[in-house]
C-alpha atoms as a PDB file:
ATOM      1  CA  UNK A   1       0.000   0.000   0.000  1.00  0.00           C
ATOM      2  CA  UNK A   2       2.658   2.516   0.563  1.00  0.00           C
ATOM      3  CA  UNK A   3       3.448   2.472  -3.459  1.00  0.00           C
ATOM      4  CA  UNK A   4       0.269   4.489  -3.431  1.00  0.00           C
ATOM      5  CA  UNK A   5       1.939   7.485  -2.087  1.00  0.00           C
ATOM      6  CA  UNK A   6       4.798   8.233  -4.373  1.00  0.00           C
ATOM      7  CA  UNK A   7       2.434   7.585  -7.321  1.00  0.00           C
ATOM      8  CA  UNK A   8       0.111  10.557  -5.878  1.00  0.00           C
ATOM      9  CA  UNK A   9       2.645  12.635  -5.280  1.00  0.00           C
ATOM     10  CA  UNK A  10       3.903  11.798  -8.659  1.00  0.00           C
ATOM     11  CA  UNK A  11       0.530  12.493 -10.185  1.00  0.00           C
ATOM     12  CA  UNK A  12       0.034  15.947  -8.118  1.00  0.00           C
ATOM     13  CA  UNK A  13       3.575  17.062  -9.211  1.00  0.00           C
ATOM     14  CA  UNK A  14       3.114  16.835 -13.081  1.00  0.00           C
ATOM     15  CA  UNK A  15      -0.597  18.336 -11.950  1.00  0.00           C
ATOM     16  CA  UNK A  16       0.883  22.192 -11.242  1.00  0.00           C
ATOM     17  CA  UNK A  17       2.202  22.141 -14.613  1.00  0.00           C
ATOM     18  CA  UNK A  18      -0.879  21.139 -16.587  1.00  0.00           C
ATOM     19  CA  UNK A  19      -2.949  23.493 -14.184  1.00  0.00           C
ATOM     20  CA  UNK A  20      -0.104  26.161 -15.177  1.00  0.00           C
ATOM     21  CA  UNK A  21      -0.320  25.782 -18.867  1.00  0.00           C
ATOM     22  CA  UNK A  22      -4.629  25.666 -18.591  1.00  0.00           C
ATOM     23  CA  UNK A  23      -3.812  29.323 -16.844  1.00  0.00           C
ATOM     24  CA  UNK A  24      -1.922  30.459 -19.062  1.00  0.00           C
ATOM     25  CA  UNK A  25      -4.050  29.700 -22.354  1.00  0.00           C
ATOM     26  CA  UNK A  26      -7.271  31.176 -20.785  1.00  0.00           C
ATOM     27  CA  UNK A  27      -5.231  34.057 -19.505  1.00  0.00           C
ATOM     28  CA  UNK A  28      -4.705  34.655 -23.483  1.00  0.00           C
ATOM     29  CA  UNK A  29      -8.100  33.900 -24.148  1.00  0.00           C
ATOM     30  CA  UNK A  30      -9.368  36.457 -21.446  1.00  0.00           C
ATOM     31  CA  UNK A  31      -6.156  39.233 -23.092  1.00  0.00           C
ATOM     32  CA  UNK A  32      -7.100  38.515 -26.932  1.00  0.00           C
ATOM     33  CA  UNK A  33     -11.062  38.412 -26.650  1.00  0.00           C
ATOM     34  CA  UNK A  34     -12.529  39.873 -23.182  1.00  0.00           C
ATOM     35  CA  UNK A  35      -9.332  42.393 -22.656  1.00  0.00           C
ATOM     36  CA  UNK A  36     -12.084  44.659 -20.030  1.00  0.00           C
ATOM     37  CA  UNK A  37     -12.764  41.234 -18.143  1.00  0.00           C
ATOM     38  CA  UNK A  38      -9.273  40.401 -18.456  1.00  0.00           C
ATOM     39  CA  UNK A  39      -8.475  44.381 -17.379  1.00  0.00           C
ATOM     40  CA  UNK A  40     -10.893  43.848 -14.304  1.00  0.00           C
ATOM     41  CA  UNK A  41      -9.189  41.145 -12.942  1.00  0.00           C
ATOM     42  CA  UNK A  42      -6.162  43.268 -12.731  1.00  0.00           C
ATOM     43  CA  UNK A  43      -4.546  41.554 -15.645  1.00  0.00           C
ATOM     44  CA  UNK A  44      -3.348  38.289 -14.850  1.00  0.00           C
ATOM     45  CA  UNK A  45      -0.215  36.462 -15.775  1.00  0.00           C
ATOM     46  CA  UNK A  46       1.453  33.388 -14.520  1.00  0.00           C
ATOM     47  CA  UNK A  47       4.488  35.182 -13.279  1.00  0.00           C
ATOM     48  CA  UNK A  48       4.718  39.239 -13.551  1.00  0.00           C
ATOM     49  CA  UNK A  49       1.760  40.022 -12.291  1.00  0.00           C
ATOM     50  CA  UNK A  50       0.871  37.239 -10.254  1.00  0.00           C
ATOM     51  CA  UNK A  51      -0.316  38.084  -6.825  1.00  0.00           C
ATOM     52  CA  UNK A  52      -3.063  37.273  -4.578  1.00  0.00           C
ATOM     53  CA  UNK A  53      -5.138  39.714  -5.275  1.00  0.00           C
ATOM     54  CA  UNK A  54      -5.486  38.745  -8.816  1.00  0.00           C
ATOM     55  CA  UNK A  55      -5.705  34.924  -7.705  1.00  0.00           C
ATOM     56  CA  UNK A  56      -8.722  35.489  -6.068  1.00  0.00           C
ATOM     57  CA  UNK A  57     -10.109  37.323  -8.672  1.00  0.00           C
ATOM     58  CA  UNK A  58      -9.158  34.532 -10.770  1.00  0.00           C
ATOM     59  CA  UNK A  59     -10.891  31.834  -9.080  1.00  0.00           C
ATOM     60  CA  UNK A  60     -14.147  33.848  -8.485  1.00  0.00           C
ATOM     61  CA  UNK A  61     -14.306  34.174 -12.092  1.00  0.00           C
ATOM     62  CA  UNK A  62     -13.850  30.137 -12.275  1.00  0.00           C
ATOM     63  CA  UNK A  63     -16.225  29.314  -9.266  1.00  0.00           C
ATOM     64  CA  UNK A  64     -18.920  32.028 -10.054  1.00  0.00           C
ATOM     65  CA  UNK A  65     -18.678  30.879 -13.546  1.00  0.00           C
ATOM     66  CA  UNK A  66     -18.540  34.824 -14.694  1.00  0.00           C
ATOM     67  CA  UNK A  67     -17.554  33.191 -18.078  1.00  0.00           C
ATOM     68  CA  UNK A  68     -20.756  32.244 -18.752  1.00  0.00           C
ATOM     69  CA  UNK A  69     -21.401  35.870 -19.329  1.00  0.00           C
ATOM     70  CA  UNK A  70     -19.034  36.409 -21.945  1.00  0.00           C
ATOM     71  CA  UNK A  71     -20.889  34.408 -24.226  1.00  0.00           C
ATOM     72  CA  UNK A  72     -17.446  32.596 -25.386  1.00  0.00           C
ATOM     73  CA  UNK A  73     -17.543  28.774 -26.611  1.00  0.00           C
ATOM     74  CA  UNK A  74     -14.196  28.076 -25.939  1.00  0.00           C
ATOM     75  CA  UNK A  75     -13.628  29.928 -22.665  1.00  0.00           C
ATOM     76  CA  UNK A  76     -16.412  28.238 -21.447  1.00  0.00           C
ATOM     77  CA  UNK A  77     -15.210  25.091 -22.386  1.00  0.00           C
ATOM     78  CA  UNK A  78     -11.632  25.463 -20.735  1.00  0.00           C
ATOM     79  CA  UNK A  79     -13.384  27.016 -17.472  1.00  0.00           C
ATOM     80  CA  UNK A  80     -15.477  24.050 -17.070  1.00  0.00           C
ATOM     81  CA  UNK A  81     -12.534  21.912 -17.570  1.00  0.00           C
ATOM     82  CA  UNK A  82     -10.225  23.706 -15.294  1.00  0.00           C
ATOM     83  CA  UNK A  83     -13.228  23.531 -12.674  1.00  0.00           C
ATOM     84  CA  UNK A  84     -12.899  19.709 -13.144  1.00  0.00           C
ATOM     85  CA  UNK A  85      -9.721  19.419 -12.901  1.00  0.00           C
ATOM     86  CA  UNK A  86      -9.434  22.096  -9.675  1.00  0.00           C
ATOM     87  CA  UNK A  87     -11.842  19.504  -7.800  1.00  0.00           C
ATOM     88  CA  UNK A  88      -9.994  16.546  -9.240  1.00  0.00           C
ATOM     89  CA  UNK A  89      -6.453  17.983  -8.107  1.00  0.00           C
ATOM     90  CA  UNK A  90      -7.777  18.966  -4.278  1.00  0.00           C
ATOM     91  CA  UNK A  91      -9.880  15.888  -4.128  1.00  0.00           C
ATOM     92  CA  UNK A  92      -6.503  14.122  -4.917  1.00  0.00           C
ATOM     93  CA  UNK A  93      -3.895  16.780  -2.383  1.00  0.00           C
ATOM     94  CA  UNK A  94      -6.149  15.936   0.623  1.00  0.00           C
ATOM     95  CA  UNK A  95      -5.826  12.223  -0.215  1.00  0.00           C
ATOM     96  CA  UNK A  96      -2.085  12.449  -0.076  1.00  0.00           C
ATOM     97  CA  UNK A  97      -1.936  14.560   2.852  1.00  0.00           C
ATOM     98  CA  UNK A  98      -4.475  12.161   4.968  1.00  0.00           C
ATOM     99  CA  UNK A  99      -2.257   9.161   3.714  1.00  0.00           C
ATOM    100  CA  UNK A 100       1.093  10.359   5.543  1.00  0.00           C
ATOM    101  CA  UNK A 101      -0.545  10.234   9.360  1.00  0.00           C
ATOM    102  CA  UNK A 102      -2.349   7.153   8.388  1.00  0.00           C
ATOM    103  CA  UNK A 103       1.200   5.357   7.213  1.00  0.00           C
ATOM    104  CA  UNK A 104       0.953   5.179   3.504  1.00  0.00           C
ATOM    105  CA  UNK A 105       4.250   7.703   3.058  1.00  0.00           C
ATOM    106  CA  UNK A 106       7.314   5.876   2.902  1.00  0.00           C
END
């Protein structure tokens, strides 16, 4: 059973950069089509202008599904899919953290 652990944490790691690259195509989505959503949210980017602030912002536009608004096929499409794959990645992060108290981690 402890194999499980370093295939999760495996699975997580190679997560952040599929979640990164998902980021970064809506945040050119959101810059090339919606630039005064994409201005409201303070102008996101994966690494110059990457603050909290803006995260937030970022997720409330996921979670409240404010893409919906925009009227945008294939925004909506990615949003749903990063929305999946947000609850898929947590779902997976508390799994990995519960399995090192319960003896799983090697």
């Amino acid at each position: 059973m402890k194999e499980i652990f370093p295939i999760l944490f495996g699975i997580l790691f190679c997560s952040v950069f599929v979640w990164f690259y998902l980021c970064n195509k809506i945040f050119d989505i959101l810059r090339t089509r919606h630039s005064e959503k994409y201005d409201a949210m303070g102008k996101p980017s994966l690494i110059m202008n990457n603050s909290i602030s803006n995260n937030l912002l970022f997720m409330k536009f996921l979670f409240k599904r404010e893409w919906q608004e925009l009227n945008d096929e294939g925004l909506a499409n990615l949003s749903k899919s990063m929305l999946i794959f947000f609850v898929i990645y947590i779902i997976l992060f508390f799994s990995l953290c519960f399995s090192i108290p319960l003896g799983f981690a090697p």
